[in-house]
PDB file of N, CA and C in Angstrom:
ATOM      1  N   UNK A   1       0.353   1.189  -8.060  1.00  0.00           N
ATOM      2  CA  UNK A   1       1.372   1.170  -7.026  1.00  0.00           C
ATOM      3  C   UNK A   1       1.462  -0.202  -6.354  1.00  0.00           C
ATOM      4  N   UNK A   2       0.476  -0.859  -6.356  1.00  0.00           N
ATOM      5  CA  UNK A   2       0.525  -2.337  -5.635  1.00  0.00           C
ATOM      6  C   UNK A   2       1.698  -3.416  -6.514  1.00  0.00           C
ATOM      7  N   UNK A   3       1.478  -2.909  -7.886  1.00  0.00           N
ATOM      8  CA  UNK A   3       2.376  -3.932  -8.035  1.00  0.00           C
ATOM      9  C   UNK A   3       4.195  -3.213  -8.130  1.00  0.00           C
ATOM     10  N   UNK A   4       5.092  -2.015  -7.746  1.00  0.00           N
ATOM     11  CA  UNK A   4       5.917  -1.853  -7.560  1.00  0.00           C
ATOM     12  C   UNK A   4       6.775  -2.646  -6.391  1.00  0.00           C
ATOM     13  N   UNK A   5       7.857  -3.235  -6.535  1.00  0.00           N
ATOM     14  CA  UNK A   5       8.597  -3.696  -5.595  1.00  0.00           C
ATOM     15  C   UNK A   5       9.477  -3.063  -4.881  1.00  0.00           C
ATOM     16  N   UNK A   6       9.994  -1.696  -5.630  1.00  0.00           N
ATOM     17  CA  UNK A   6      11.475  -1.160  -4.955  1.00  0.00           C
ATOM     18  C   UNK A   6      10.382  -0.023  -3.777  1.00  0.00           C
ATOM     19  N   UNK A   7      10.564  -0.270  -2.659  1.00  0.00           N
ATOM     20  CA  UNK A   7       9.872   0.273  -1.655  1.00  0.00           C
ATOM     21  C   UNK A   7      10.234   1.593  -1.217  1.00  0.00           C
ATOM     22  N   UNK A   8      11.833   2.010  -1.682  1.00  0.00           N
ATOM     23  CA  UNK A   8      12.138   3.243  -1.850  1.00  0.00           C
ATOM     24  C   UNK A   8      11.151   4.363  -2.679  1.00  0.00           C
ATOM     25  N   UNK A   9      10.764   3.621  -4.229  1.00  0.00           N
ATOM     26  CA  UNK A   9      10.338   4.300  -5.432  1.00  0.00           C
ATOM     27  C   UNK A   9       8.679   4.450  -4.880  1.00  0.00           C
ATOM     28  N   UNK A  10       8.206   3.557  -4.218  1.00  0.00           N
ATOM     29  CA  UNK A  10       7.104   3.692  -3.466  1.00  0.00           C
ATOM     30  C   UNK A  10       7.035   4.800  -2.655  1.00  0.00           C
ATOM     31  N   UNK A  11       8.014   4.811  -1.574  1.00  0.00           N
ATOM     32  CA  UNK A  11       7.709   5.855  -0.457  1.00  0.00           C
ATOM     33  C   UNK A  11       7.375   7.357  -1.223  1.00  0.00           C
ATOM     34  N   UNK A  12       8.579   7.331  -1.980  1.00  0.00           N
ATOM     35  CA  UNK A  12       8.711   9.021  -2.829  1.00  0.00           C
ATOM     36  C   UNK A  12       7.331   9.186  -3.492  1.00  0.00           C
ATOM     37  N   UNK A  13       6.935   8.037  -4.745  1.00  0.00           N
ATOM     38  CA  UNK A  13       6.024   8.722  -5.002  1.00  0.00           C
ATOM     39  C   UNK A  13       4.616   9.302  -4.013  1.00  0.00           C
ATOM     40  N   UNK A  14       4.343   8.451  -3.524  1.00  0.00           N
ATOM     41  CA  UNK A  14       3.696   8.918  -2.201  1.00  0.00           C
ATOM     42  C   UNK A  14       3.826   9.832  -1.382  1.00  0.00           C
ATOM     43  N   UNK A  15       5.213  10.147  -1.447  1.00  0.00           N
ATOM     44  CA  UNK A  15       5.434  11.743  -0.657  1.00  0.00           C
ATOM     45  C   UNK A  15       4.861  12.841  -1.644  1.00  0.00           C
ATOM     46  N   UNK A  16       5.542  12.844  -2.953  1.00  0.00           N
ATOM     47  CA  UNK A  16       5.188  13.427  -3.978  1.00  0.00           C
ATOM     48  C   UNK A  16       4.092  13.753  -4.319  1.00  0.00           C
ATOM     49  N   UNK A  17       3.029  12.782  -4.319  1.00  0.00           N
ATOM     50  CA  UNK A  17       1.588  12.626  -4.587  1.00  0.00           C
ATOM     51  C   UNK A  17       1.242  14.294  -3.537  1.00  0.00           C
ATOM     52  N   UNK A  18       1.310  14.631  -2.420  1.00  0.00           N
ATOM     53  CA  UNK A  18       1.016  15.688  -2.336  1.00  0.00           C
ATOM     54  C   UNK A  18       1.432  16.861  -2.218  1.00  0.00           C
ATOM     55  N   UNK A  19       2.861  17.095  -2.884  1.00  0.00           N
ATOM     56  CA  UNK A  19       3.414  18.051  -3.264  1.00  0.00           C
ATOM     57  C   UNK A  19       4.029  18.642  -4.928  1.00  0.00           C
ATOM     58  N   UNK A  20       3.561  17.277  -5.439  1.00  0.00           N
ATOM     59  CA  UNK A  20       4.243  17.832  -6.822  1.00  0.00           C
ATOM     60  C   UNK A  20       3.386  16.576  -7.730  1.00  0.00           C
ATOM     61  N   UNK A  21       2.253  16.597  -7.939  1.00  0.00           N
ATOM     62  CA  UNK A  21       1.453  15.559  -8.385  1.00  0.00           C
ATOM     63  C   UNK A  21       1.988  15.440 -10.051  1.00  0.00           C
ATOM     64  N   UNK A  22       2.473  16.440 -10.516  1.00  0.00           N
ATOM     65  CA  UNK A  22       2.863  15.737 -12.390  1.00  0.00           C
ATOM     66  C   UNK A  22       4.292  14.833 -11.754  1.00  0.00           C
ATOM     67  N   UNK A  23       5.063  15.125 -11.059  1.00  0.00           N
ATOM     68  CA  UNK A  23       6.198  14.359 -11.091  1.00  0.00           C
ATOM     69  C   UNK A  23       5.534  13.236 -10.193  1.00  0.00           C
ATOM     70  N   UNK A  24       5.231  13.271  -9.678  1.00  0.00           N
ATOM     71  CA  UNK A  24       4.482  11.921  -8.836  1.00  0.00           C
ATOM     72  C   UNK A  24       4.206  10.945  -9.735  1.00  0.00           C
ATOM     73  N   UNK A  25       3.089  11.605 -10.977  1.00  0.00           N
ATOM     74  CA  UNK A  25       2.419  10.746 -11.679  1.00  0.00           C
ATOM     75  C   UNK A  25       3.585   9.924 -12.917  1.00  0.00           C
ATOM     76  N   UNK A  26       4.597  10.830 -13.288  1.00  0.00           N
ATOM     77  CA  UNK A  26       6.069  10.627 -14.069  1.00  0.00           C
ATOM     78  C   UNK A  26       6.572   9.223 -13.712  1.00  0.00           C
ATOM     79  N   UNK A  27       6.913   9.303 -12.318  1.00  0.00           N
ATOM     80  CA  UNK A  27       8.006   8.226 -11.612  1.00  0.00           C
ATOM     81  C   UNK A  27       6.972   6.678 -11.626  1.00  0.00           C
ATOM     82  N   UNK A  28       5.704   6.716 -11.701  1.00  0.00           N
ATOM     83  CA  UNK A  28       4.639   6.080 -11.574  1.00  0.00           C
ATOM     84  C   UNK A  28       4.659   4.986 -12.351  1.00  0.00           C
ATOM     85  N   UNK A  29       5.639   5.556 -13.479  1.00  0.00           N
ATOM     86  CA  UNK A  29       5.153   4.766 -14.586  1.00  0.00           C
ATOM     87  C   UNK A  29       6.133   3.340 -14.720  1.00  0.00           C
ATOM     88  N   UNK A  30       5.563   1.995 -15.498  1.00  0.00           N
ATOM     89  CA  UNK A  30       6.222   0.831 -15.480  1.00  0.00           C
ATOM     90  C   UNK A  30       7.891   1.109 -15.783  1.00  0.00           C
ATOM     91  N   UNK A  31       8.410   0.257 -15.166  1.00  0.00           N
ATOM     92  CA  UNK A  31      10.038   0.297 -15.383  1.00  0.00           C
ATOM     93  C   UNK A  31      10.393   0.309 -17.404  1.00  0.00           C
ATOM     94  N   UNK A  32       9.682  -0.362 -18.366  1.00  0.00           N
ATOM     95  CA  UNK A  32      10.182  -0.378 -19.787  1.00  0.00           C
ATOM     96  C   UNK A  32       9.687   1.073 -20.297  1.00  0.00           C
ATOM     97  N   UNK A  33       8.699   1.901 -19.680  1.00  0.00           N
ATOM     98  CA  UNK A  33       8.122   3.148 -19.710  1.00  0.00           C
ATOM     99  C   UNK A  33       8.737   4.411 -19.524  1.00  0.00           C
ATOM    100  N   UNK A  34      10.106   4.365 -18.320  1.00  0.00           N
ATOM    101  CA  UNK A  34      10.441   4.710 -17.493  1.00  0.00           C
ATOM    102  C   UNK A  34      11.181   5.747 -18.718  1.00  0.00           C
ATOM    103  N   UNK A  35      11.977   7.102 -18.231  1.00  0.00           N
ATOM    104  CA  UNK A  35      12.037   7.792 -18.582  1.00  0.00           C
ATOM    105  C   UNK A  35      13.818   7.846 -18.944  1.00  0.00           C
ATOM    106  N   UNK A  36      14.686   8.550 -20.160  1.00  0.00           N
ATOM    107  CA  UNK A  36      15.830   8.559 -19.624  1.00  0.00           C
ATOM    108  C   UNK A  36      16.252   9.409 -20.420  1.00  0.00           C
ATOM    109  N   UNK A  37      17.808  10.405 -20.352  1.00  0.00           N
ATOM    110  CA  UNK A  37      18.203  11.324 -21.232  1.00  0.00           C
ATOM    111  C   UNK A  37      19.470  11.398 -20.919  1.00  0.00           C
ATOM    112  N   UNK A  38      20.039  11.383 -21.843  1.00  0.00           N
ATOM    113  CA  UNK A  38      21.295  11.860 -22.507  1.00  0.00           C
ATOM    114  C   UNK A  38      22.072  13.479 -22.135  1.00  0.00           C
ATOM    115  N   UNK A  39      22.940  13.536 -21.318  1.00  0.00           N
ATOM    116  CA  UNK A  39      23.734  14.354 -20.859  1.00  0.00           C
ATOM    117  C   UNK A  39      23.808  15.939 -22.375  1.00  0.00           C
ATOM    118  N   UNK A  40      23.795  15.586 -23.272  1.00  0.00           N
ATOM    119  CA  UNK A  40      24.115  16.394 -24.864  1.00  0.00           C
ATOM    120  C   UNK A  40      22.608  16.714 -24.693  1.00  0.00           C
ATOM    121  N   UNK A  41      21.509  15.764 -24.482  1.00  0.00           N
ATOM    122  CA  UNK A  41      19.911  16.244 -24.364  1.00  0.00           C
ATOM    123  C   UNK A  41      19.448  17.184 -23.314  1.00  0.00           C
ATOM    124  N   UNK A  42      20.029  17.006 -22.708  1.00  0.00           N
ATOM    125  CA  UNK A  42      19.834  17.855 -21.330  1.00  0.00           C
ATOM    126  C   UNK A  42      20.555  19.499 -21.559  1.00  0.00           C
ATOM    127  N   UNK A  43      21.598  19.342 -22.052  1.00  0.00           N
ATOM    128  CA  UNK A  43      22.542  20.513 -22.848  1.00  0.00           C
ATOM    129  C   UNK A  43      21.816  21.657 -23.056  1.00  0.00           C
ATOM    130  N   UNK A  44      20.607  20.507 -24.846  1.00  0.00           N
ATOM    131  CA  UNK A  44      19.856  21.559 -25.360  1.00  0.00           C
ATOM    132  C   UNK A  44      18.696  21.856 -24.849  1.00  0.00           C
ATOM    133  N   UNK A  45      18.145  21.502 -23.820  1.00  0.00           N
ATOM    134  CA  UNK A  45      17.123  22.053 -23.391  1.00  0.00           C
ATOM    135  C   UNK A  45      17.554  22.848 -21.990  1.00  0.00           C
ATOM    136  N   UNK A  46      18.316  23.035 -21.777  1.00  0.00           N
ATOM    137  CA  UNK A  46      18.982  24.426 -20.883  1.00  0.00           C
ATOM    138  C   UNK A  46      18.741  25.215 -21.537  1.00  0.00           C
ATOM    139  N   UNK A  47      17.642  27.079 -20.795  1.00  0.00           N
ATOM    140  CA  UNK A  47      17.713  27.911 -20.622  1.00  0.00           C
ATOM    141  C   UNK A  47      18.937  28.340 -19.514  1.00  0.00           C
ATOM    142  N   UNK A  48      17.663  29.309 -18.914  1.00  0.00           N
ATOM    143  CA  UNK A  48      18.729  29.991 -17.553  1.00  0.00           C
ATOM    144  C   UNK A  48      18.122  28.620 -16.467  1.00  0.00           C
ATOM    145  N   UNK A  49      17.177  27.959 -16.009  1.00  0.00           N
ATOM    146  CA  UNK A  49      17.122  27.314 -15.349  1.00  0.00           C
ATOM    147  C   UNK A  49      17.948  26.965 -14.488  1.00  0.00           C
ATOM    148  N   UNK A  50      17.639  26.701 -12.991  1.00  0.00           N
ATOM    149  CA  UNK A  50      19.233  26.746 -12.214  1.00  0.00           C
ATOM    150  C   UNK A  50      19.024  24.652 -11.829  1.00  0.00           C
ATOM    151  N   UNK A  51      17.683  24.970 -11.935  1.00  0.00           N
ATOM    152  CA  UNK A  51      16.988  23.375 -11.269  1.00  0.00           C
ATOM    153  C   UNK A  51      16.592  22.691 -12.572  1.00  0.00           C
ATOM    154  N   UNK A  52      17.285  21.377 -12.688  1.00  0.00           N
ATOM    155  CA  UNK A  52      16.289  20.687 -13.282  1.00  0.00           C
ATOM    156  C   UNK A  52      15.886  19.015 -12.888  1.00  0.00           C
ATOM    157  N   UNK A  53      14.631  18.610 -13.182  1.00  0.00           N
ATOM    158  CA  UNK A  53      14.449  17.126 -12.985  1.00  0.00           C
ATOM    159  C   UNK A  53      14.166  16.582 -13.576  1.00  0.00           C
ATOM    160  N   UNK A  54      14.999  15.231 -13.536  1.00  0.00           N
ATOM    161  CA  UNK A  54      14.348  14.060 -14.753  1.00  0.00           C
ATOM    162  C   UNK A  54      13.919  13.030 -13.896  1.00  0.00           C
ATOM    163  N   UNK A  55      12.452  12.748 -14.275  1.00  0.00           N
ATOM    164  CA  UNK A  55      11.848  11.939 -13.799  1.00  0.00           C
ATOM    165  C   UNK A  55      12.014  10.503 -14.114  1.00  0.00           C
ATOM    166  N   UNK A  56      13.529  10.039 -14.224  1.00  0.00           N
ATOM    167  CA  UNK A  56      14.051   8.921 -14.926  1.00  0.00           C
ATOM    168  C   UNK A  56      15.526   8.692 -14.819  1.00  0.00           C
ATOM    169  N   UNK A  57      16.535   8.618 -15.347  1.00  0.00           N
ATOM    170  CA  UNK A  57      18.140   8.098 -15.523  1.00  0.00           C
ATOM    171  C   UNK A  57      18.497   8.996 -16.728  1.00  0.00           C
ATOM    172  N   UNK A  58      19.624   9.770 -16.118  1.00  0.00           N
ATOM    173  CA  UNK A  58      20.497  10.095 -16.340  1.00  0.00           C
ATOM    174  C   UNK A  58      21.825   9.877 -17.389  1.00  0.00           C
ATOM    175  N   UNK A  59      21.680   9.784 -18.365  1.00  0.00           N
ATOM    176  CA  UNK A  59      22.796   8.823 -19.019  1.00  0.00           C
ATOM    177  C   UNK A  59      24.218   9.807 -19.545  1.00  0.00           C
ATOM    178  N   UNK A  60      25.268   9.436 -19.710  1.00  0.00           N
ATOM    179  CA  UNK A  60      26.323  10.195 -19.891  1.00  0.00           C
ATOM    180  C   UNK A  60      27.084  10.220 -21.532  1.00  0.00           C
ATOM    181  N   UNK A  61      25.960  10.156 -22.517  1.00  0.00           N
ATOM    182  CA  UNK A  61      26.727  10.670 -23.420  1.00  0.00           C
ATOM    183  C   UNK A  61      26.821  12.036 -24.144  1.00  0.00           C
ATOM    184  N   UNK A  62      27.184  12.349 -24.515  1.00  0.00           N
ATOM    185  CA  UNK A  62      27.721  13.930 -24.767  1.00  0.00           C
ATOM    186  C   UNK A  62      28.064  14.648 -23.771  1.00  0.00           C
ATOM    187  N   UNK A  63      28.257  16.040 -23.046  1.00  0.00           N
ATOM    188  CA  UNK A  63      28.792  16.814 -22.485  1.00  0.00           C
ATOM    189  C   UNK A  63      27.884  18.214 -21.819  1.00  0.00           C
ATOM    190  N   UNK A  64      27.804  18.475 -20.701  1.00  0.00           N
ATOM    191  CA  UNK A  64      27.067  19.978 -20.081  1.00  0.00           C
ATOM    192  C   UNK A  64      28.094  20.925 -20.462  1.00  0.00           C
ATOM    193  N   UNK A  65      27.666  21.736 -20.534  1.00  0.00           N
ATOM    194  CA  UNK A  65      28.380  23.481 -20.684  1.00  0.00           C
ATOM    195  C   UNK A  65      28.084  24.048 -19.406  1.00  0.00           C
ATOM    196  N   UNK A  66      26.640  24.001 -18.755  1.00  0.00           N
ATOM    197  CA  UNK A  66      26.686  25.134 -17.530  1.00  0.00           C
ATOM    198  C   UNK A  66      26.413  24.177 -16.150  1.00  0.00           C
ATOM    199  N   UNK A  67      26.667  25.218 -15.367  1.00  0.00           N
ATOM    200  CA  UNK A  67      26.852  24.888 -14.083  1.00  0.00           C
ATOM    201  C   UNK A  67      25.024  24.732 -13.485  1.00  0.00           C
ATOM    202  N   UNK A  68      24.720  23.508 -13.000  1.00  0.00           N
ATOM    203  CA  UNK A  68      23.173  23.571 -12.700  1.00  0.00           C
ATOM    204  C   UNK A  68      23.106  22.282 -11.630  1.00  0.00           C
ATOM    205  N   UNK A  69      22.012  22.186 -11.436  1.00  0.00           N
ATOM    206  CA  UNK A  69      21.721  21.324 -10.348  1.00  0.00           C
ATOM    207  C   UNK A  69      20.273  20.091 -10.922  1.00  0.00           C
ATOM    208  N   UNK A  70      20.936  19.132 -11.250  1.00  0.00           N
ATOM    209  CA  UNK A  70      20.262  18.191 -11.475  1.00  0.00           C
ATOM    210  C   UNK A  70      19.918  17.134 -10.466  1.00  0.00           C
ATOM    211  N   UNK A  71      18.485  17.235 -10.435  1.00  0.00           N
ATOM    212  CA  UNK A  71      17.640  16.028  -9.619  1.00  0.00           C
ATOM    213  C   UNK A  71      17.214  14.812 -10.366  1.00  0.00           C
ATOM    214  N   UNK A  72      17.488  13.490 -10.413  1.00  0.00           N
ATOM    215  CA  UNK A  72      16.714  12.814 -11.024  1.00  0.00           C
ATOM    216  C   UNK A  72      16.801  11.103 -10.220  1.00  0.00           C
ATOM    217  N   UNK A  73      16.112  10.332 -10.638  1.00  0.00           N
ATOM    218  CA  UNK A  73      15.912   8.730 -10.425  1.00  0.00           C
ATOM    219  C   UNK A  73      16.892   7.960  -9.818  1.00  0.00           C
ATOM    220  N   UNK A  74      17.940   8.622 -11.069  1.00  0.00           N
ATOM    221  CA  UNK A  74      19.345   7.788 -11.060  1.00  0.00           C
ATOM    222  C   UNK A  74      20.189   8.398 -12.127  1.00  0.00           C
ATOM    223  N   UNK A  75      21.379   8.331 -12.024  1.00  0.00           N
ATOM    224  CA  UNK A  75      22.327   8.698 -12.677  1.00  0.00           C
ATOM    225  C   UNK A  75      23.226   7.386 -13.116  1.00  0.00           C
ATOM    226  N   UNK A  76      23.738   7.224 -14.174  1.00  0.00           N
ATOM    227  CA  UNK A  76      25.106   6.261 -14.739  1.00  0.00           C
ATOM    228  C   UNK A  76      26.091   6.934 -14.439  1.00  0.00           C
ATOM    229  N   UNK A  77      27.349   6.040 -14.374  1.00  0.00           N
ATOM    230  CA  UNK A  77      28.587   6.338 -13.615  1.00  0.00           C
ATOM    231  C   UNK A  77      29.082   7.176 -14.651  1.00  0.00           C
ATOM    232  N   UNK A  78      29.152   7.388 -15.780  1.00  0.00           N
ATOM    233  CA  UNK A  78      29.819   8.379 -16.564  1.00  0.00           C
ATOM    234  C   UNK A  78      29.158   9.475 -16.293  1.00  0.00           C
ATOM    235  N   UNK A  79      27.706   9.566 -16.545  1.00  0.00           N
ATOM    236  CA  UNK A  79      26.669  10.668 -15.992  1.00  0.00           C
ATOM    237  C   UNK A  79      27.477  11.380 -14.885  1.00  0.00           C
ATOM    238  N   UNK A  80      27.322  10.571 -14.025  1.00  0.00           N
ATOM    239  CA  UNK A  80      27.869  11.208 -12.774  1.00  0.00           C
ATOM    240  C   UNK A  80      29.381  11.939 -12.464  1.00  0.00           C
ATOM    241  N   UNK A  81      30.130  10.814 -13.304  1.00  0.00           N
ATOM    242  CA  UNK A  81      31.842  11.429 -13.872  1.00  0.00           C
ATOM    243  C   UNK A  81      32.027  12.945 -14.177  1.00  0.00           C
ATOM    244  N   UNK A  82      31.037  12.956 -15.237  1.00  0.00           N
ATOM    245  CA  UNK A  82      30.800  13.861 -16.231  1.00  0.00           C
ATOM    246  C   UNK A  82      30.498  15.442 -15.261  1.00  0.00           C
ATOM    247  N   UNK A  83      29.167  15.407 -14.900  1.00  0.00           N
ATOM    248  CA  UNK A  83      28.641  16.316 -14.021  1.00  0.00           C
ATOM    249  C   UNK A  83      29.220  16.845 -13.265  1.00  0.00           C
ATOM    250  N   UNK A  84      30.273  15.893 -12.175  1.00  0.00           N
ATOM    251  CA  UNK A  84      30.816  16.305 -11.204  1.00  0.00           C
ATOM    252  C   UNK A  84      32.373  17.118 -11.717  1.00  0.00           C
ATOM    253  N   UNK A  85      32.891  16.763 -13.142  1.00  0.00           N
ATOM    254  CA  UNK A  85      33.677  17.403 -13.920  1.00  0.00           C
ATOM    255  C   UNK A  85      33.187  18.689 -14.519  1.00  0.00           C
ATOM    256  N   UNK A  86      32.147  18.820 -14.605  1.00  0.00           N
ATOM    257  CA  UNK A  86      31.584  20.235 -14.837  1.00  0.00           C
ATOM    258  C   UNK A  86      31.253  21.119 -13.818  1.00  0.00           C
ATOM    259  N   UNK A  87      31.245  20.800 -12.950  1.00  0.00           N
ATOM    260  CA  UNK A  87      31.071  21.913 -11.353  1.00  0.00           C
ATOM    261  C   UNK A  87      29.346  21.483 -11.207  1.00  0.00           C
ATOM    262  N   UNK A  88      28.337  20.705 -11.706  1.00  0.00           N
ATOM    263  CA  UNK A  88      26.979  20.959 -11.519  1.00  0.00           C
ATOM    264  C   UNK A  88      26.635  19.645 -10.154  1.00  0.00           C
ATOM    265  N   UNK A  89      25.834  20.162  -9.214  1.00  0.00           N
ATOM    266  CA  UNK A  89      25.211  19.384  -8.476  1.00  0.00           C
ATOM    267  C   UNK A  89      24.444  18.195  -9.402  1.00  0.00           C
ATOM    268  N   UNK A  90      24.690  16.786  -8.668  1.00  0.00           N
ATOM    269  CA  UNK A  90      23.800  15.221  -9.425  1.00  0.00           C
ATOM    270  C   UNK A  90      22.886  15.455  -7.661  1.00  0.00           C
ATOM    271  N   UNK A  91      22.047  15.086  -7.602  1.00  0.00           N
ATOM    272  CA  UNK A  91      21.331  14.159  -6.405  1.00  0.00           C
ATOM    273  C   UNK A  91      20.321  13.618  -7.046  1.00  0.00           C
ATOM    274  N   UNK A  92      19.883  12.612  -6.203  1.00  0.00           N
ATOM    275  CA  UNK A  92      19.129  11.809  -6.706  1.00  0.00           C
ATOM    276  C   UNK A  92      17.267  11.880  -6.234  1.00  0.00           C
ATOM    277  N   UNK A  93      16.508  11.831  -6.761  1.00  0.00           N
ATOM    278  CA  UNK A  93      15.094  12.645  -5.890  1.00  0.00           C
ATOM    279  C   UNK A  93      14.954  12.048  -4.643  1.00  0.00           C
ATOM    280  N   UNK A  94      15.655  10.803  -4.110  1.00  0.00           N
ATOM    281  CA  UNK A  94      15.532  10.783  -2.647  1.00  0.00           C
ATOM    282  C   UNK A  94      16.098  11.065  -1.799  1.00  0.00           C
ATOM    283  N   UNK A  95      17.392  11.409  -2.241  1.00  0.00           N
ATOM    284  CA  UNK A  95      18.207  11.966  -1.697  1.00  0.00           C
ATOM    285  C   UNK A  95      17.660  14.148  -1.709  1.00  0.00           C
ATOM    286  N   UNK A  96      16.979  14.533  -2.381  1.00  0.00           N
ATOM    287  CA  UNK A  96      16.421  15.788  -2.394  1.00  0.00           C
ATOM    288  C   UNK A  96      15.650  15.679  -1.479  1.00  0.00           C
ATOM    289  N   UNK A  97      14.571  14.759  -1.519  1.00  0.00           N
ATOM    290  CA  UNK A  97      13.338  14.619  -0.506  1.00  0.00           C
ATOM    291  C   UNK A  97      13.790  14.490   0.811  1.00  0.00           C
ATOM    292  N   UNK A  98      14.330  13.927   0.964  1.00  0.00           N
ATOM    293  CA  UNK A  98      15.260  13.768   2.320  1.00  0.00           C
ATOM    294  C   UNK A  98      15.636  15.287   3.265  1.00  0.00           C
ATOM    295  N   UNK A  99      16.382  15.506   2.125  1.00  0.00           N
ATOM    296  CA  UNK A  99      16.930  17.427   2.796  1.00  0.00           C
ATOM    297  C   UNK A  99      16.375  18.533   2.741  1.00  0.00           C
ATOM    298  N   UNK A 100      14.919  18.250   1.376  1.00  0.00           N
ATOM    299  CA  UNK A 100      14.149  19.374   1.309  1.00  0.00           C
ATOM    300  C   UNK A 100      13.107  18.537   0.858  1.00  0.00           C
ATOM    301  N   UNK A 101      11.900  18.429   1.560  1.00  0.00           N
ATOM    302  CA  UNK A 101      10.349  18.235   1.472  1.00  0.00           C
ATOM    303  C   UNK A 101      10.229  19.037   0.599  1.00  0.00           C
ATOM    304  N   UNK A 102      10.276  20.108  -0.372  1.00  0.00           N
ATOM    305  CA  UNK A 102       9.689  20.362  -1.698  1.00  0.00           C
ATOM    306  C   UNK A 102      10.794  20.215  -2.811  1.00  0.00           C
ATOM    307  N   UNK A 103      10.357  19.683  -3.880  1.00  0.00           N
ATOM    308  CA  UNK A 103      11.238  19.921  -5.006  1.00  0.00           C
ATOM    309  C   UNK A 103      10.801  20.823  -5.853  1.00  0.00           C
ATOM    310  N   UNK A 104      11.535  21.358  -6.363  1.00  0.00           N
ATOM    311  CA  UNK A 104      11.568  22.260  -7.009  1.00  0.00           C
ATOM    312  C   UNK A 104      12.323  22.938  -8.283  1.00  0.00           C
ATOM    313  N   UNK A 105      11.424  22.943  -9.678  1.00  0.00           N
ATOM    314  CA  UNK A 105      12.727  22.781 -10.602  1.00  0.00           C
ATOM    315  C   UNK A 105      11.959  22.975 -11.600  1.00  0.00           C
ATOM    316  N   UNK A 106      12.622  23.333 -13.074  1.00  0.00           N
ATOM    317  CA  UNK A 106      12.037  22.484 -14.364  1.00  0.00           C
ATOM    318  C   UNK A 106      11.644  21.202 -14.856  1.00  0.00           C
ATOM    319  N   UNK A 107      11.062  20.213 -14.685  1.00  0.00           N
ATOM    320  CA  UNK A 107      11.048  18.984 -15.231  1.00  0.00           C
ATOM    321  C   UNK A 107      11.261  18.651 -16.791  1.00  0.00           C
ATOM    322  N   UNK A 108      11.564  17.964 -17.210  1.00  0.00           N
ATOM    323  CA  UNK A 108      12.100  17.417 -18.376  1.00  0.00           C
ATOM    324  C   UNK A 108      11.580  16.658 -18.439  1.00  0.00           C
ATOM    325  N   UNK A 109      11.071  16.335 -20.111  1.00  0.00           N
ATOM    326  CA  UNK A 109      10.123  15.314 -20.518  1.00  0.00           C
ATOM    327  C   UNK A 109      10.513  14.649 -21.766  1.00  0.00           C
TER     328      UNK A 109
END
């Protein structure tokens, strides 16, 4: 953690650290490490799940079918296009942490 600069990505994991320690340890990781998925990827790994989180970016190629609520890092502007054209909640995990001190969800890996 000493050597992170974005002081935002700091605070969270640190909040995190004692409420949700695998996603804590997720966001942790170096920026070329960092995590990301594809809108069509996200698709197929929908069950019934109403929550899900990616501990990473969001990217917008292919298309959602259901209506859900995605938490993650960051989203791309098509990502976000996309989502908000499908009826599903985007926020971003600091923007979650903010309004609700627990998260809560499936994580995606």
């Amino acid at each position: 953690m000493k050597k992170k600069t974005d002081k935002e990505l700091v605070e969270t994991v640190l909040k995190l650290k004692k409420k949700n320690q695998e996603l804590s340890s997720l966001l942790s990781v170096p920026t070329r490490k960092r995590f990301s998925l594809n809108l069509d990827e996200i698709n197929k790994q929908i069950k019934e799940e109403k929550t899900l989180i990616v501990p990473g970016k969001v990217l917008g190629r292919g298309n959602i079918e259901k209506k859900i609520k995605i938490i993650a890092l960051n989203f791309s502007r098509q990502a976000e296009k996309k989502l908000k054209k499908a009826g599903c909640e985007a926020k971003t995990i600091v923007e979650e942490l903010k309004k609700n001190e627990k998260i809560d969800g499936k994580i995606l890996k």
